[in-house]
Structures are given as C-alpha cells and as structure tokens.
C-alpha atoms as a PDB file:
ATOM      1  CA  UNK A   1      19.070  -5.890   1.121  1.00  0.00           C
ATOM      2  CA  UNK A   2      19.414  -2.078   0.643  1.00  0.00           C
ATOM      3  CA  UNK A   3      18.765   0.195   3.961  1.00  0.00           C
ATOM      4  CA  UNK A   4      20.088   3.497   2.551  1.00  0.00           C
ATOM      5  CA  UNK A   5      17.272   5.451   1.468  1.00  0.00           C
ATOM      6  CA  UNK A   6      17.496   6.777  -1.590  1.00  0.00           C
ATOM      7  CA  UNK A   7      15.389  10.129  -2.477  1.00  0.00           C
ATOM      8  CA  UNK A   8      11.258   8.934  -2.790  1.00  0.00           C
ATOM      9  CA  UNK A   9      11.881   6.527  -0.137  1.00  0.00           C
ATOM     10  CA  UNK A  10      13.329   8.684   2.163  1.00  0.00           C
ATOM     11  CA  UNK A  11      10.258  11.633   1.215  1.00  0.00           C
ATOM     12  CA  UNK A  12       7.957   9.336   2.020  1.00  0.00           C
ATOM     13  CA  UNK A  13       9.050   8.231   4.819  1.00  0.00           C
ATOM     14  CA  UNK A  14       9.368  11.468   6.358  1.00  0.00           C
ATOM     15  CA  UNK A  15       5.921  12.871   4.834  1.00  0.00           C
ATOM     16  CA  UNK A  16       3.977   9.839   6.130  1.00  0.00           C
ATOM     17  CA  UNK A  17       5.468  10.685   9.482  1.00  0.00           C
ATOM     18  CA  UNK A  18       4.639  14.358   9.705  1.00  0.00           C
ATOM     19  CA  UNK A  19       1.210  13.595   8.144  1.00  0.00           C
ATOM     20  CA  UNK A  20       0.719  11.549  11.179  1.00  0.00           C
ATOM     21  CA  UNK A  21       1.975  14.117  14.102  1.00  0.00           C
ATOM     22  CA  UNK A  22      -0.124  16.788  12.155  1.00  0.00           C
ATOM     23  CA  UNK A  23      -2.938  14.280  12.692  1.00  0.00           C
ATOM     24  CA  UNK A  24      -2.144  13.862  16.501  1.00  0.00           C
ATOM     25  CA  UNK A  25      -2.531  17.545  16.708  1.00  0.00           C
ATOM     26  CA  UNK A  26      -5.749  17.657  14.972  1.00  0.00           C
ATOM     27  CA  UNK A  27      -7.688  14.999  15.777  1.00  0.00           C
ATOM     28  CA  UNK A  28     -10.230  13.671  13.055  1.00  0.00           C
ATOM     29  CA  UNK A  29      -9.714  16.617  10.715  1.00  0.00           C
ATOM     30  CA  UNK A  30      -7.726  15.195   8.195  1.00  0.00           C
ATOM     31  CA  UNK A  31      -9.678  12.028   8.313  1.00  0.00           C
ATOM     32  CA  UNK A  32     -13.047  13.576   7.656  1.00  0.00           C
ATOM     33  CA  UNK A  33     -11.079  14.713   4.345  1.00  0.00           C
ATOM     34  CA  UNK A  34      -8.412  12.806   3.392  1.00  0.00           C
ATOM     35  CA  UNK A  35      -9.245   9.697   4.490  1.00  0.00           C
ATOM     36  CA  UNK A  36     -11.129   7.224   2.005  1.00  0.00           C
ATOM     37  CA  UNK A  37     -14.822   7.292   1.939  1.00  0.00           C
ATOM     38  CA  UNK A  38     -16.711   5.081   0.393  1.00  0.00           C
ATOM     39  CA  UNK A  39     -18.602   6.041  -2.443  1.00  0.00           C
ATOM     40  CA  UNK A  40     -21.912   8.101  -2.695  1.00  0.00           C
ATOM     41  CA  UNK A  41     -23.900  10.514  -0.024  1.00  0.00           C
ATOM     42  CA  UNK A  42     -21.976  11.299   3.029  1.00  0.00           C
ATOM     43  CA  UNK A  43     -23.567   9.495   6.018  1.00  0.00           C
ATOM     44  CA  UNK A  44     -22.389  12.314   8.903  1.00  0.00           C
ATOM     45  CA  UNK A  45     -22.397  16.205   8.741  1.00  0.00           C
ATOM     46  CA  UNK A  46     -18.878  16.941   9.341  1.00  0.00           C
ATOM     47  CA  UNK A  47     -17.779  14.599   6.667  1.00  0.00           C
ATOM     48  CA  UNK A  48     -17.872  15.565   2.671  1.00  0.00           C
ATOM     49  CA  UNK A  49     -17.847  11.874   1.504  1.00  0.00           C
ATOM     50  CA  UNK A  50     -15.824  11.086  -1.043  1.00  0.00           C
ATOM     51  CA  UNK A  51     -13.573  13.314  -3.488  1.00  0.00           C
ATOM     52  CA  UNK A  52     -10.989  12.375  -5.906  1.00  0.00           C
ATOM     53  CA  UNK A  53      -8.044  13.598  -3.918  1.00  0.00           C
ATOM     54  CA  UNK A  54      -8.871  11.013  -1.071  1.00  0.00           C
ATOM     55  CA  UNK A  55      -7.734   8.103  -4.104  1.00  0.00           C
ATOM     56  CA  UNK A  56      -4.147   9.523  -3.346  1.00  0.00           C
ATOM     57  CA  UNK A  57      -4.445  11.169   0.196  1.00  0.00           C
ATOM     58  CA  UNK A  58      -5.658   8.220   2.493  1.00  0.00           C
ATOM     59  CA  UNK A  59      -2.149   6.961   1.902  1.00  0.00           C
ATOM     60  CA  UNK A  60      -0.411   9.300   3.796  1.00  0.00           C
ATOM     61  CA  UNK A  61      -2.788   9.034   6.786  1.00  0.00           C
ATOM     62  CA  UNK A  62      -2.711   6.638   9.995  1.00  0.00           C
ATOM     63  CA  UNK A  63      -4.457   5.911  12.954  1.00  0.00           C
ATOM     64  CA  UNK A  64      -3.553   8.602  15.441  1.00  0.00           C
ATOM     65  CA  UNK A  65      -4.450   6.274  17.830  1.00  0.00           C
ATOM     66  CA  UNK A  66      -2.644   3.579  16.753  1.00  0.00           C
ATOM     67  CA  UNK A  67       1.616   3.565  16.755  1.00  0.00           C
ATOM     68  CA  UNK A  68       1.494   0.318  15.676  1.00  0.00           C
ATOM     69  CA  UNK A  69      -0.030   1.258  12.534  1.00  0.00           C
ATOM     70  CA  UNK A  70       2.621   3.445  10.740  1.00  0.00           C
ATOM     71  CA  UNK A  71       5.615   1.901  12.656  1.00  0.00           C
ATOM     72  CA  UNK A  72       4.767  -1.749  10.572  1.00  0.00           C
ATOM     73  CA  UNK A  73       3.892   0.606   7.388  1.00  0.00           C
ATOM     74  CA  UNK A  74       7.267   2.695   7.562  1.00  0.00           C
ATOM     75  CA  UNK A  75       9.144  -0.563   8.476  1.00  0.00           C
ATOM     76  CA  UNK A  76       8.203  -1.809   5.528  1.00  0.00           C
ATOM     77  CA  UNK A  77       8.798   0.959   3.667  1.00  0.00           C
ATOM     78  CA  UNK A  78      12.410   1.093   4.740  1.00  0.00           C
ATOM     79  CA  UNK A  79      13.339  -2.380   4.623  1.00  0.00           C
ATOM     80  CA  UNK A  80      11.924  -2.819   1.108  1.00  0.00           C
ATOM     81  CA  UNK A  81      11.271   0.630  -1.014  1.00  0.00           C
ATOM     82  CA  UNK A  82      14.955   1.439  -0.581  1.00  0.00           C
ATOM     83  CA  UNK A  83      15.951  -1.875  -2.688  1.00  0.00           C
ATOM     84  CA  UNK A  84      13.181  -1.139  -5.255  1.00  0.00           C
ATOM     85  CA  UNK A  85      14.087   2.453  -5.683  1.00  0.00           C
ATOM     86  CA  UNK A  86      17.866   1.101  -6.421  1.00  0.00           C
ATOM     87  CA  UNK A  87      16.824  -1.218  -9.091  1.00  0.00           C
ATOM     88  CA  UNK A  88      13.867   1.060 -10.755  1.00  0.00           C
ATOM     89  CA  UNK A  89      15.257   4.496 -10.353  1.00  0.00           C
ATOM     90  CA  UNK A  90      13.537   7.500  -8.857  1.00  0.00           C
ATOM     91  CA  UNK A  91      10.700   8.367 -10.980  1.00  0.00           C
ATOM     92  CA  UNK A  92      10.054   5.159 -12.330  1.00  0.00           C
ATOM     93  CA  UNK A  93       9.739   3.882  -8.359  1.00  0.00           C
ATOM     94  CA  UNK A  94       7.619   7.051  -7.645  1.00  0.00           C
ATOM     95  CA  UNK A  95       4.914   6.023 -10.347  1.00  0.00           C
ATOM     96  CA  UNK A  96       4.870   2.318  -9.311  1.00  0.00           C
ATOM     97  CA  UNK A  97       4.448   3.387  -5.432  1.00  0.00           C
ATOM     98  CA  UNK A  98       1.623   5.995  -6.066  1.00  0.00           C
ATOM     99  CA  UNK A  99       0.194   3.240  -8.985  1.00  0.00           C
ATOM    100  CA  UNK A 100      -0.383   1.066  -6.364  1.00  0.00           C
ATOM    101  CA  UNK A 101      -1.456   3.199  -3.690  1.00  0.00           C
ATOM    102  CA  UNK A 102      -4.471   4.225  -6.348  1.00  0.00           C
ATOM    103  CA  UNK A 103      -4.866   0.460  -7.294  1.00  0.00           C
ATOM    104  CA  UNK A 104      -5.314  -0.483  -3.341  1.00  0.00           C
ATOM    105  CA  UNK A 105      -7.759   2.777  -3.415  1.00  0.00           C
ATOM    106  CA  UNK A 106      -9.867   1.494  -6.524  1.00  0.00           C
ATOM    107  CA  UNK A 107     -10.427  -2.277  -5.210  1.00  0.00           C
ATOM    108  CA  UNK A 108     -11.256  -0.980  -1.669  1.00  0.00           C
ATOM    109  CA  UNK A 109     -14.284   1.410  -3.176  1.00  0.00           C
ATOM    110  CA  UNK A 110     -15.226  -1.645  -5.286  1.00  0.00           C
ATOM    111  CA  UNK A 111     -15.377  -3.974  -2.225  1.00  0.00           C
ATOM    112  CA  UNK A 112     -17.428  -1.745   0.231  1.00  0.00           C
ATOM    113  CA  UNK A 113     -19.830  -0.390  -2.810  1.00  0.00           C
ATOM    114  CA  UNK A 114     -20.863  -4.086  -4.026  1.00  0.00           C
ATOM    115  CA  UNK A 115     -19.999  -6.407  -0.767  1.00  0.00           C
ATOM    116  CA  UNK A 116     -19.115  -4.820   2.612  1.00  0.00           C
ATOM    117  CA  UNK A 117     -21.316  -1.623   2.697  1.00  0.00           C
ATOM    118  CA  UNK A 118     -21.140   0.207   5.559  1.00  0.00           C
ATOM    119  CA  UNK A 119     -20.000   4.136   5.428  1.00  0.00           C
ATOM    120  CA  UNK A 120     -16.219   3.967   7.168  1.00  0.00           C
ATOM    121  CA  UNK A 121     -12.945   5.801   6.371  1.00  0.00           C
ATOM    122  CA  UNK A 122      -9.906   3.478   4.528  1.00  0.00           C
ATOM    123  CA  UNK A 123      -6.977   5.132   5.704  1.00  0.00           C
ATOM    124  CA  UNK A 124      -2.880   3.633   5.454  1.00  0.00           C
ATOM    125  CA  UNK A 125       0.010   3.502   3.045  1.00  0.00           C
ATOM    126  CA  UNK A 126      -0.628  -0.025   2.989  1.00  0.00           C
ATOM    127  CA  UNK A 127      -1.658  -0.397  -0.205  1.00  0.00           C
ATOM    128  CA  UNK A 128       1.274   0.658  -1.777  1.00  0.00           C
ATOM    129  CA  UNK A 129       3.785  -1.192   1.033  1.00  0.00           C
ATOM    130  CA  UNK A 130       2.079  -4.096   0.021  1.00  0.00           C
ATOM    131  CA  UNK A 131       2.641  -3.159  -3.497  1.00  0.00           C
ATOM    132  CA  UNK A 132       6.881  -2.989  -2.615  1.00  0.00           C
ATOM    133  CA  UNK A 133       6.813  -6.407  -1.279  1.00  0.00           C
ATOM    134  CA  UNK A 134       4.886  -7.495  -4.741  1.00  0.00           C
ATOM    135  CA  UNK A 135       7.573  -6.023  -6.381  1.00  0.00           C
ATOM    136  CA  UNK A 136      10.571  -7.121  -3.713  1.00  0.00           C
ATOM    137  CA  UNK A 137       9.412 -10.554  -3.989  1.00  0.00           C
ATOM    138  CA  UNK A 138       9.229 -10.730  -7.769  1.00  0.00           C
ATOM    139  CA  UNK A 139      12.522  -8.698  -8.230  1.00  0.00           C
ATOM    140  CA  UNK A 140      14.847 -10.329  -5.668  1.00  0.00           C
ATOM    141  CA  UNK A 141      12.776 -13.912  -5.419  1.00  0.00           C
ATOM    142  CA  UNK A 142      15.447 -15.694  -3.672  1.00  0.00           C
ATOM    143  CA  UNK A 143      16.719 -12.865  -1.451  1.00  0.00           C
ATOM    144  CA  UNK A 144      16.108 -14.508   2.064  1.00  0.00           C
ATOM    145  CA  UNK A 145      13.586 -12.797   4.341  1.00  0.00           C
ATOM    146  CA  UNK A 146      13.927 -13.359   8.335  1.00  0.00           C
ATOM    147  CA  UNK A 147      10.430 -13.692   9.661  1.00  0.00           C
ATOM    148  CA  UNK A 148       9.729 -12.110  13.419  1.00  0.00           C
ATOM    149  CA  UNK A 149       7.180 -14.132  14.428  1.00  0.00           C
ATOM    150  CA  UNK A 150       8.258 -16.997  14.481  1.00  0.00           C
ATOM    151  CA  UNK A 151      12.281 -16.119  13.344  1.00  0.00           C
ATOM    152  CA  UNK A 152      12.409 -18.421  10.343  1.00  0.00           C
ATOM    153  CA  UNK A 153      14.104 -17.772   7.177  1.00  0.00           C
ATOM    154  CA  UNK A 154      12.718 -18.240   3.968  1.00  0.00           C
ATOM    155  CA  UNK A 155      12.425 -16.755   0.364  1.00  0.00           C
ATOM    156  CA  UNK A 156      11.126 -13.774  -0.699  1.00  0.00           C
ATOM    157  CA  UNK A 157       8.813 -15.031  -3.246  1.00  0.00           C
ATOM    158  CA  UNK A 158       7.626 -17.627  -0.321  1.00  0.00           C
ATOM    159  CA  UNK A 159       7.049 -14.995   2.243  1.00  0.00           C
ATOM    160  CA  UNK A 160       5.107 -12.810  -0.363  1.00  0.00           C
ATOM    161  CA  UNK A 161       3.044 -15.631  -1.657  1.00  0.00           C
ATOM    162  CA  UNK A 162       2.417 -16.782   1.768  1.00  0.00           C
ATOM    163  CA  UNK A 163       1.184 -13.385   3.064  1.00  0.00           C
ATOM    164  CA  UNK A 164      -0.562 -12.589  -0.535  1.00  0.00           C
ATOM    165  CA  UNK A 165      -2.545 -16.136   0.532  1.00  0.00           C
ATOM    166  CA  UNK A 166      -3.086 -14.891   3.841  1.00  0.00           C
ATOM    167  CA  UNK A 167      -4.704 -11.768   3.262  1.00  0.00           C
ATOM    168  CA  UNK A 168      -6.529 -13.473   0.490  1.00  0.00           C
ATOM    169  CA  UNK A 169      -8.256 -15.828   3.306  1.00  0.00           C
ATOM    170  CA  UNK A 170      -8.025 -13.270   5.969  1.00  0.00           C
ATOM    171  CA  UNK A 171     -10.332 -10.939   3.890  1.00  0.00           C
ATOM    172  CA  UNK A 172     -12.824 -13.871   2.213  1.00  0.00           C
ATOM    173  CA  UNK A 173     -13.878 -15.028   5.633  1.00  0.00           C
ATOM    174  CA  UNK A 174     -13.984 -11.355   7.456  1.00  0.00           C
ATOM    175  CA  UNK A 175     -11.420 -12.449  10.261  1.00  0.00           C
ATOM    176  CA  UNK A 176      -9.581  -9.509  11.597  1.00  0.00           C
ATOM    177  CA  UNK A 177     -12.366  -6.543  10.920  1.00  0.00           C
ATOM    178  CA  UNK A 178     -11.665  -3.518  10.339  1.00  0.00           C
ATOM    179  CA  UNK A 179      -8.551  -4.057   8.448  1.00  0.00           C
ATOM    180  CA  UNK A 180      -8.583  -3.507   4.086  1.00  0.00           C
ATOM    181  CA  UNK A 181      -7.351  -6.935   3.062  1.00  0.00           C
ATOM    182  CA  UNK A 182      -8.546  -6.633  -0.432  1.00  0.00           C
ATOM    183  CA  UNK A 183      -7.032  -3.278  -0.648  1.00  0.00           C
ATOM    184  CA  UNK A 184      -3.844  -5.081   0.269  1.00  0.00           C
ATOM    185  CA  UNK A 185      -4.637  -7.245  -2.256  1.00  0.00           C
ATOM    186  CA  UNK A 186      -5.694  -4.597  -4.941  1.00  0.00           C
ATOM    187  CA  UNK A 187      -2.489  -2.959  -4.566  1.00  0.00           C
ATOM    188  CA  UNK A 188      -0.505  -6.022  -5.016  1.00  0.00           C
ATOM    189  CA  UNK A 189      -2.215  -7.036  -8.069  1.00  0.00           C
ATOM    190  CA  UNK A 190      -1.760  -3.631  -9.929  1.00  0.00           C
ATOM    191  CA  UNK A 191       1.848  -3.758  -8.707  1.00  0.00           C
ATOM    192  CA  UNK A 192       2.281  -6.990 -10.804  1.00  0.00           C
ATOM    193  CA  UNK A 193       0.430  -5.520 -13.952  1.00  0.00           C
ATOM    194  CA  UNK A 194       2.442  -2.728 -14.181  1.00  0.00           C
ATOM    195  CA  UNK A 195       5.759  -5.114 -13.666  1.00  0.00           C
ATOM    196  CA  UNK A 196       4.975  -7.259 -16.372  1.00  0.00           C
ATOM    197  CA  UNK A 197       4.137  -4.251 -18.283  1.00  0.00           C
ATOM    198  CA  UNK A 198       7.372  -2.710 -17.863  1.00  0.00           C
ATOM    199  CA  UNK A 199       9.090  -5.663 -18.832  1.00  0.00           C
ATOM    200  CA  UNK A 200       7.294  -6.395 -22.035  1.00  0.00           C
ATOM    201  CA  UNK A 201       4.550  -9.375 -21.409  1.00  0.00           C
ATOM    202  CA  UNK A 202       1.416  -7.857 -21.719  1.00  0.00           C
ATOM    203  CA  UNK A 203      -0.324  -7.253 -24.922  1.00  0.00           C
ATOM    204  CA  UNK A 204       0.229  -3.745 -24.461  1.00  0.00           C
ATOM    205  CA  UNK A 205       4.014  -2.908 -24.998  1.00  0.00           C
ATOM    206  CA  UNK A 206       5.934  -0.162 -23.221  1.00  0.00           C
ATOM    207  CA  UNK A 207       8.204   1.798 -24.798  1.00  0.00           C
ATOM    208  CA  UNK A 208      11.028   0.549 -23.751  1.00  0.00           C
ATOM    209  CA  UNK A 209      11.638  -2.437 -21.263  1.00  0.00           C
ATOM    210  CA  UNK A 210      12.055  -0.928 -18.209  1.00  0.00           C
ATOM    211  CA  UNK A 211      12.994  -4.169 -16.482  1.00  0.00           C
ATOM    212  CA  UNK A 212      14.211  -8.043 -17.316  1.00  0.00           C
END
C-alpha cells in the first residue's frame, strides 16, 4: 500500500484540515453556508438553505466539535487516496474524488427530500473517502487490509463489501442517527459507475480506457 502522497492527495489533505481550524475559529459560520442543506425554504434566519456550491463545499467541512470526525476521514484519505492517485494519475483521481463527493451530495438530498425530512446540515468528506475505498477495493481486491477493531486481516474487496453491507443495514433500519449512510452509499455507487466507465463496460464508451 502507497503512503507517499502524491499531489491531490496531499491538497486535500491539507485543505480539509485548514477548512476545519478555520471552522474552530468561527464557529457555525461556514456551516450555515457550506454545509449541505436539504432542499427547499430555509427553516432558520441565519441560514440561506441550500445553494449549488454546498454540492461541492460540505466536503471540506467537519464537526468542529468532533476530532474524531476528520481524523477517521483524513486516515482514510491517506491510507487509500495515495494508492489510487498512483494508479489513476492526478487529474483523472481529482475528477473521480470530487465525482463522488457530488454523487454522496445528490443521494443525501434525495434521501432527506422523499424519506428522512427534517431540515439538518450534511457535512464530511465522507462521501468521497468512501468513494476511495470503492475504488481501493475494486483496484487492489486482494491487497490485505488489517482491521483495528478487532485486528484481523482480510481482503480488500471483503472489507469493502462488508462495510458497503454495513452501512447498507446501518442506514435501512436508522441505527446510529445522525450519521449519512446512504450518502456513504451514494458515493460508493457513483464511484463504481464511473470505474466501469473508464474501463469500457457501460453502454456509454469513454474515449479511451482509462483502466483494465
């Protein structure tokens, strides 16, 4: 497994992280506009509702209450986007990243507008880490992945359909509230479209196969 980080990687890394000490310093600013709304009328006075931008900008935002939060996110990020980056190249790994962070985006405004309700913020670059371990697990399937809880080896294309399953339950049933399961989801799923896009078994053929 790669840990260098090559040149998106390493920029989003370090813009996710200043994002998030900019939020400390501000408070609930860059949430009431850069966070995902859901969509329609704005519920509060201080916040707009949702705008376009927020499809992209919610992914660079965090709890500011919550370390845990961005330290799994960026984890991930640098145990996985560094491996992906290798293999796609630069641009090519900046398109799938931000594909999937809109993808994650979509699903989530789908989900609250016809199912959940409710007027809350989505915020997290989960749905495009979740998106990178789509993409790890169908690029290096038998690479082996070390769980931490509990430390048990196994596959990468076990541990992603295992945690795709997971959220897939996690979100059906409403266990763990407050947390964007089928964004998770969403983002994975657009992940693998645009893989099997790129290498040439959809319908709809790239230009040239990007990947085998």
């Amino acid at each position: 497994m790669h840990i260098d980080l090559p040149p998106v990687t390493r920029a989003l890394l370090f813009a996710n992280i200043a994002i998030y000490l900019l939020e400390k310093l501000t408070g609930t600013l860059l949430i009431a506009h850069f966070a995902l709304w859901p969509l329609g009328p704005s519920q509060f006075a201080d916040v707009p509702g949702f705008e376009p931008w927020q499809l992209v900008t919610y992914g660079f935002l965090h709890d500011p209450e919550s370390l845990t939060h961005i330290a799994f996110n960026m984890f991930a990020l640098w145990m996985f986007g560094g491996a992906i980056e290798h293999t796609l190249g630069a641009r090519p790994f900046a398109i799938y990243y931000f594909v999937c962070v809109i993808g994650a985006a979509l699903t989530q405004l789908a989900v609250m507008h016809f199912f959940t309700g409710g007027f809350y913020p989505t915020l997290g670059a989960s749905g495009g880490i979740f998106g990178l371990l789509l993409a790890y697990g169908m690029m290096y399937p038998h690479q082996r992945i070390m769980l931490l809880f509990p430390p048990i080896p196994m596959p990468a294309w076990l541990f992603v359909a295992g945690y795709g399953a997971i959220e897939l339950f996690l979100g059906v049933t409403g266990t763990e509230a407050g947390v964007a399961h089928f964004a998770h989801l969403g983002g994975m799923a657009i992940g693998f479209v645009l893989i099997e896009y790129w290498r040439g078994k959809l319908p709809l053929k790239p230009r040239r196969i990007l990947m085998r």
